[in-house]
Protein backbone atom coordinates (compact mmCIF):
# COMPACT_ATOMS: atom_id res chain seq x y z
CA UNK A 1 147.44 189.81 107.80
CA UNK A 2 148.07 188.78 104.28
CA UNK A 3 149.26 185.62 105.50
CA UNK A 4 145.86 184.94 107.41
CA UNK A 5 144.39 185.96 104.36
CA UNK A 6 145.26 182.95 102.45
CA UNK A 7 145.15 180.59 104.61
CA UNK A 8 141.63 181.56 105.19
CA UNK A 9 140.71 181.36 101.47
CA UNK A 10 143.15 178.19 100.98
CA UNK A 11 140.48 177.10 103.87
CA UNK A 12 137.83 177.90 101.57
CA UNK A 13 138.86 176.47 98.75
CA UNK A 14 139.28 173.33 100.85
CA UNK A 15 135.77 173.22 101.83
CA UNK A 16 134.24 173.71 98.37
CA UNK A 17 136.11 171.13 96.94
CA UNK A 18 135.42 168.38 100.01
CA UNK A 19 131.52 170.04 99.55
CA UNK A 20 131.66 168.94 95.30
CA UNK A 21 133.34 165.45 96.20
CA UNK A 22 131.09 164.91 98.87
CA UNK A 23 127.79 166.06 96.33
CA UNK A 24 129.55 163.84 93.58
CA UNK A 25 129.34 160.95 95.81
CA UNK A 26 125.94 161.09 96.69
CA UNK A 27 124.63 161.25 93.09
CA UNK A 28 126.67 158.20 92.17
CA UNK A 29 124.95 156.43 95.16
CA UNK A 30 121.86 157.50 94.24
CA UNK A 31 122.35 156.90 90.79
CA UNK A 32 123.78 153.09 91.82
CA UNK A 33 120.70 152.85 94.06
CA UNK A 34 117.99 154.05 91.07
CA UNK A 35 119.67 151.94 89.12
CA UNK A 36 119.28 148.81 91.37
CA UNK A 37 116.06 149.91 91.79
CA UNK A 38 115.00 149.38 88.25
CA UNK A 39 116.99 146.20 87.58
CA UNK A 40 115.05 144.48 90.64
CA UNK A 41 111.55 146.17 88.64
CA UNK A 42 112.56 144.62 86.08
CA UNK A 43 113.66 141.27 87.17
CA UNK A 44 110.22 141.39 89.38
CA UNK A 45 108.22 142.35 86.28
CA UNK A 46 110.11 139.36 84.40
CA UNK A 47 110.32 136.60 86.79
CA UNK A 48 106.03 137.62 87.54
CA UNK A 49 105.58 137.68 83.49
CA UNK A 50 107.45 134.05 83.26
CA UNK A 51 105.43 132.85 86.29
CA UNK A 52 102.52 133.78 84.70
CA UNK A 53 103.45 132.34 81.41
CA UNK A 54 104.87 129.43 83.69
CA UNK A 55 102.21 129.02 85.62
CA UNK A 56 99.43 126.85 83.69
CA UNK A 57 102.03 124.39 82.71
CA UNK A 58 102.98 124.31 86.22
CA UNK A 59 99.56 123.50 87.32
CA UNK A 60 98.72 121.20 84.84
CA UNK A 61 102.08 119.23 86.30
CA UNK A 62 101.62 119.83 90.21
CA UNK A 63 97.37 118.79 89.26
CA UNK A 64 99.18 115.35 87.47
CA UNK A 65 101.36 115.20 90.30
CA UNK A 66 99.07 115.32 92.93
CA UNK A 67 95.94 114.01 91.04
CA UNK A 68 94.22 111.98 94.03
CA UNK A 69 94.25 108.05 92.90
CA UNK A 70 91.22 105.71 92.77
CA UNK A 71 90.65 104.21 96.25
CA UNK A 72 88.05 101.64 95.58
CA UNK A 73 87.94 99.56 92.92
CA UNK A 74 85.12 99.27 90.21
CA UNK A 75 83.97 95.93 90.20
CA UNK A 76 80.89 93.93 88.18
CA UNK A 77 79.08 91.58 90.19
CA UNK A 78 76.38 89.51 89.13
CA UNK A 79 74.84 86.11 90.58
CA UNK A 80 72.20 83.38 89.61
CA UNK A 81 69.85 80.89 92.04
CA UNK A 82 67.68 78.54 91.71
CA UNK A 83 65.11 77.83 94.14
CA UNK A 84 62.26 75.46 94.02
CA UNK A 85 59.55 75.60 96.42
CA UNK A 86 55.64 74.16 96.95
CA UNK A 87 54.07 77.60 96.94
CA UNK A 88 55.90 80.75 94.90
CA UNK A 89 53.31 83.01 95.58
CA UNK A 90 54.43 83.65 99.13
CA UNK A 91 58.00 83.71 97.93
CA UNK A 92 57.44 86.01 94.80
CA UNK A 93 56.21 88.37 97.57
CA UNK A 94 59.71 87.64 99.71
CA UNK A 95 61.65 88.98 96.71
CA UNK A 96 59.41 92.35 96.47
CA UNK A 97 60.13 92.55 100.40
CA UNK A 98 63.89 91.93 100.30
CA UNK A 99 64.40 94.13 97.10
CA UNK A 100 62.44 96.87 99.28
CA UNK A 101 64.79 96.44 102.32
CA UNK A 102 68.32 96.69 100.46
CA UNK A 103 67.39 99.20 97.85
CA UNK A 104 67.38 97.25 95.05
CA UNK A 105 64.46 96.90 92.26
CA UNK A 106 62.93 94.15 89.89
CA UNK A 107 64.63 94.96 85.90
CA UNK A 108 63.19 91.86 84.06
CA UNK A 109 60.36 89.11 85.14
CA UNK A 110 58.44 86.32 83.22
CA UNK A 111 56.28 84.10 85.17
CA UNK A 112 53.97 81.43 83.89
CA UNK A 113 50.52 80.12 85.98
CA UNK A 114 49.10 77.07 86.41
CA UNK A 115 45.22 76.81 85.56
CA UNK A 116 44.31 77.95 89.33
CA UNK A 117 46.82 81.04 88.88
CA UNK A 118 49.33 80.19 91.04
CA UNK A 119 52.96 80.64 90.27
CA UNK A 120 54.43 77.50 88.60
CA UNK A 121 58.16 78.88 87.40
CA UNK A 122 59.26 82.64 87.06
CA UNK A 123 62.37 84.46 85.79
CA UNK A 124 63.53 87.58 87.77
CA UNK A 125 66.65 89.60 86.91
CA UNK A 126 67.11 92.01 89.68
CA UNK A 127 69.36 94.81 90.76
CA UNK A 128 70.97 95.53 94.15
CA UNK A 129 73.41 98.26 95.37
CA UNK A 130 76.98 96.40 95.03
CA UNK A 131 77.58 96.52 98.82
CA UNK A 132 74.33 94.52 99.18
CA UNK A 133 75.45 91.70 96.72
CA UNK A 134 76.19 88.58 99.52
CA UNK A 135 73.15 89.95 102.05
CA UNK A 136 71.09 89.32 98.91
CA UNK A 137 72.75 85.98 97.85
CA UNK A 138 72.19 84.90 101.30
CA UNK A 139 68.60 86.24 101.43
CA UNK A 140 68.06 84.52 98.01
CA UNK A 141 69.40 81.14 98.73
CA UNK A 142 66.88 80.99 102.00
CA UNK A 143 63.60 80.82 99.67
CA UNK A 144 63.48 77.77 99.62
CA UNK A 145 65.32 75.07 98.65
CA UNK A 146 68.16 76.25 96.92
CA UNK A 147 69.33 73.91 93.68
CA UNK A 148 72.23 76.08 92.27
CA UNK A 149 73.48 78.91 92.72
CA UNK A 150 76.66 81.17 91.48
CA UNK A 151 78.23 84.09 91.35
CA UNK A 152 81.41 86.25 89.48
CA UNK A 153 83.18 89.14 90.14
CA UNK A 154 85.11 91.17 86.95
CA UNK A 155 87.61 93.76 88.18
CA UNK A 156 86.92 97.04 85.82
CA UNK A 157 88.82 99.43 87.79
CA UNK A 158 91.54 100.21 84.55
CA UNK A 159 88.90 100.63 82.06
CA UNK A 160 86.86 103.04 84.36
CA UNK A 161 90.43 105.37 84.59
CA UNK A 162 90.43 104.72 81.40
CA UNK A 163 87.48 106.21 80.52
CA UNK A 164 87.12 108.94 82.54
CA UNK A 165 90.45 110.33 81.30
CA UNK A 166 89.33 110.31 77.71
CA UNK A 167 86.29 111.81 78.70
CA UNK A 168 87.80 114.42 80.71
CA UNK A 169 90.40 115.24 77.44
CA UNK A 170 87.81 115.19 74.81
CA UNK A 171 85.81 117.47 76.96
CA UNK A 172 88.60 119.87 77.13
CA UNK A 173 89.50 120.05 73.43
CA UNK A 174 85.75 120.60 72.38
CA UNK A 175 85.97 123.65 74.90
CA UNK A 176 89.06 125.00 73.42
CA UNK A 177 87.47 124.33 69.71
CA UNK A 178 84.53 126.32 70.82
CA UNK A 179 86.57 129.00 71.90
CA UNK A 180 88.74 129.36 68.72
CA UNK A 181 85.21 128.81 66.79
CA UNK A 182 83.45 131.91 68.34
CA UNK A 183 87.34 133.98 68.39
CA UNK A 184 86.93 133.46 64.36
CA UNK A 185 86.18 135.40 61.53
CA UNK A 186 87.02 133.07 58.33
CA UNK A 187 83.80 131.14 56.65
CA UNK A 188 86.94 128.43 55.91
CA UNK A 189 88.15 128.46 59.76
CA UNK A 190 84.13 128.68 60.63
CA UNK A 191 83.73 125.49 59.06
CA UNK A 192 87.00 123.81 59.69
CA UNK A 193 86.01 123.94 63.56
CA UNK A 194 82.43 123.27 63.03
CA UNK A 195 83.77 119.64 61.60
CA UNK A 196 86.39 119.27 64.43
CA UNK A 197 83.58 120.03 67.12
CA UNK A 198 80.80 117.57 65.48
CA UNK A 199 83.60 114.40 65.80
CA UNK A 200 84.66 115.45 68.80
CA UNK A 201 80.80 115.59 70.00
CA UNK A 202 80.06 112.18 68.72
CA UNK A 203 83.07 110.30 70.60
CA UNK A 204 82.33 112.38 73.56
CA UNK A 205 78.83 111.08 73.06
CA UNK A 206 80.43 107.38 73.02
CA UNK A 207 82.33 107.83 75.84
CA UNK A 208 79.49 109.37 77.91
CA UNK A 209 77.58 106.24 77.11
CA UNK A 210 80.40 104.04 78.08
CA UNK A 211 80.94 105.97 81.60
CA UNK A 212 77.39 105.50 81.90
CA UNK A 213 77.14 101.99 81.39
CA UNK A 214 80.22 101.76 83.89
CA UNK A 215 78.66 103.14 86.32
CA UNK A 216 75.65 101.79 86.15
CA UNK A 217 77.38 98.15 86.32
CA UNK A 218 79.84 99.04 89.35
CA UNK A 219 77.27 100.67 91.30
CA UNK A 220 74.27 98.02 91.16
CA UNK A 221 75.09 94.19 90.76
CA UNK A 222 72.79 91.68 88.85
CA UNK A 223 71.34 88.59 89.89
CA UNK A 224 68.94 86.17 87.85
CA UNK A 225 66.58 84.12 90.28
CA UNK A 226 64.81 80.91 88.87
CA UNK A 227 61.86 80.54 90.89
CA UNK A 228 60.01 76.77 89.88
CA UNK A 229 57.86 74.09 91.68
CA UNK A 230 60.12 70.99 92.21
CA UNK A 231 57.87 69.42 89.62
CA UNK A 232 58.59 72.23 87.40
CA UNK A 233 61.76 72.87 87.87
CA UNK A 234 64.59 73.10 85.04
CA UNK A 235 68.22 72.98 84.78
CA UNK A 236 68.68 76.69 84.07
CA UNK A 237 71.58 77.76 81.37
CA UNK A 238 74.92 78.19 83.53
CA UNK A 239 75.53 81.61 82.14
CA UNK A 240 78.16 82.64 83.94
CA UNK A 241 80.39 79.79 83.67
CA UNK A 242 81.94 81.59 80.33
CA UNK A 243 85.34 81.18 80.84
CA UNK A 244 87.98 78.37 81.52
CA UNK A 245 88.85 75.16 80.61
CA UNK A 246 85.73 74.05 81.59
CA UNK A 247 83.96 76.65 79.30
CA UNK A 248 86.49 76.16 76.36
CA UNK A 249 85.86 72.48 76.72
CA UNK A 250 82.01 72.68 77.00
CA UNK A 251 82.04 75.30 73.64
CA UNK A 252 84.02 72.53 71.72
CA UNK A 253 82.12 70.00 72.46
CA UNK A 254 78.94 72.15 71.52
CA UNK A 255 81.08 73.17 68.29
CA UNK A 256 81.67 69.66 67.45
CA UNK A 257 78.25 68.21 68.20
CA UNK A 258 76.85 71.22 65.69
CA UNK A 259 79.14 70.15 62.67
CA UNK A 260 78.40 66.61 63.37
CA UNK A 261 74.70 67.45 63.30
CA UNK A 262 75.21 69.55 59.95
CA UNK A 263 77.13 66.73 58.50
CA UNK A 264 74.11 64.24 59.20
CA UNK A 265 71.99 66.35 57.69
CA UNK A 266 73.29 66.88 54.54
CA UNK A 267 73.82 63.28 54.12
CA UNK A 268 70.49 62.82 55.05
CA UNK A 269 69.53 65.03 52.47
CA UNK A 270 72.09 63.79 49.66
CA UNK A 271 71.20 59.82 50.07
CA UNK A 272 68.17 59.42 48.25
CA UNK A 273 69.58 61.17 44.98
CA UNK A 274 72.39 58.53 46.13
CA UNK A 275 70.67 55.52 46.03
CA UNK A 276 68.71 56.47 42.76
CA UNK A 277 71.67 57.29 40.93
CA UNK A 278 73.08 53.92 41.67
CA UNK A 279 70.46 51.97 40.56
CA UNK A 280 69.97 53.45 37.90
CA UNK A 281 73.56 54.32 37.17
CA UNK A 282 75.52 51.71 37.76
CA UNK A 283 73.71 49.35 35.96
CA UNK A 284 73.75 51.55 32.80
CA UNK A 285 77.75 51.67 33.58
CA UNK A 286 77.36 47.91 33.52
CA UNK A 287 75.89 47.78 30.42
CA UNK A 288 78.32 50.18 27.90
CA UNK A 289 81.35 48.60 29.78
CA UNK A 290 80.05 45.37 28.43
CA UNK A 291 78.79 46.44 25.33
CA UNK A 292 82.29 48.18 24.25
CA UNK A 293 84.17 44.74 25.66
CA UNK A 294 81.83 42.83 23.04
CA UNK A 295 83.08 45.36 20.20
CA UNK A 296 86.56 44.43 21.39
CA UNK A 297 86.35 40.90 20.83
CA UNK A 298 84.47 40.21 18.33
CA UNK A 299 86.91 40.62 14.49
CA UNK A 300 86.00 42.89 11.85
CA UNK A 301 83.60 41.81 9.20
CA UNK A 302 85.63 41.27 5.56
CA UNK A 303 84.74 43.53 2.78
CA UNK A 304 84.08 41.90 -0.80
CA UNK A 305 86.90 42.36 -3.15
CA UNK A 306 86.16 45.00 -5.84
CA UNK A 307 85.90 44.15 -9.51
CA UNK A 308 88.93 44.41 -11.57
CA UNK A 309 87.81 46.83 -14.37
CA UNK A 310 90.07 45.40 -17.12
């Protein structure tokens, strides 16, 4: 009996300590786990806190990165014809009903009449859309009968990318100014930004212009008509024709034929004072010369002899 005693409570004792192991064990796993738990918080917390501190940067490079190119390019067109014809009333009205058809409009005119008030010569500058640029050549040419007639193209794609970027960064520091100017409370820091925001206002205000200007050129091309009676009708300035050798050749010549002109002129204007001066001067030149030789030649007159005072 004794002996089934303590082999009952050896049992016991058995169990309790298998029980504390077994309870020991599962607070070091849970412990572990909690642990894990928080270290994965915290990396979560810290890897969404750097994404979010990450993240503009990272959009400002995936929005470079996949900023969408230009797919057309920005072109200036512009064009000049002459055209004479027997009656330019009819065809001034052509040009109002072609302008009407392709969307374009009339940006400069001077016409002159004859006594009866009929058209004699006129000077249109007019604007189509850029797509519409060789129907209205074409359309142009057909007046009448066409004397010249030519046309450039100048490729402006860079400076449009160009512009629109320094726009787009100007416009974005003159936000963040603003921002910093209404986050202040310094009368110094006030000011400071105040000056910062007027020069950034006045290049955006440049720029604008510019874009403007851009636009304006690459979306509607320009094309000066010379409208004239054949009796009437004059060579008209080859404007476009302003670069080359051709050009370079034609602006020396011009160059040239100015300082030759200026020369001439001066002359012209020098001579008579010239000619005076020589007859009068060079005779008077004449004159001492020969007077002075004469002194030269001729001896010195002999002084009488003093008395001897003894």
């Amino acid at each position: 009996m004794r002996r089934r005693h303590s082999t009952d409570k050896m049992g016991r004792r058995f169990g309790a300590t298998v029980a504390v192991l077994l309870l020991g064990a599962l607070a070091t796993g849970c412990s572990g786990g909690g642990d894990s738990s928080g270290d994965s918080a915290m990396d979560t917390a810290a890897g969404g806190a750097g994404e979010s501190l990450e993240s503009p940067r990272a959009a400002m490079k995936q929005s470079g990165a996949n900023r969408a190119p230009v797919q057309t390019r920005a072109v200036i067109k512009t064009g000049q014809v002459a055209v004479t014809s027997e009656d330019l009333d009819p065809t001034r009205q052509e040009v109002d009903d072609l302008l009407r058809a392709l969307g374009g409009n009339l940006d400069q005119e001077r016409t002159s009449h004859d006594d009866e008030g009929r058209i004699e010569r006129s000077t249109l500058v007019i604007r189509v859309p850029v797509a519409e640029f060789s129907a209205a050549m074409d359309a142009l040419e057909n007046l009448g009968k066409m004397e010249t007639s030519s046309s450039k193209s100048r490729d402006v794609t860079t400076e449009v990318i160009d512009v629109n970027e320094r726009v787009e960064t100007i416009q974005n520091s003159l936000d963040r100014l603003q921002k910093f100017q209404s986050q202040s409370d310094s009368i110094d820091d006030l000011i400071r930004f105040e000056d910062q925001i007027t020069e950034r206002e006045s290049e955006l205000s440049s720029l604008e212009a510019q874009q403007d200007y851009l636009t304006d050129q690459t979306s509607f091309s320009t094309i000066t008509l010379y409208l004239s009676t054949p009796e009437n009708y004059v060579e008209p300035p080859d404007a476009l024709d302003d670069a080359g050798f051709v050009a370079g050749l034609k602006g020396g010549w011009n160059a040239l034929r100015d300082a030759v002109v200026v020369g001439l002129t001066v002359v012209g204007a020098v001579l008579p004072f010239a000619i005076a001066l020589a007859l009068v001067g060079v005779p008077l030149w004449l004159f001492v010369r020969a007077a002075r030789r004469r002194n030269r030649l001729e001896p010195p007159t002999p002084q009488p002899a003093a008395p001897d005072a003894g």
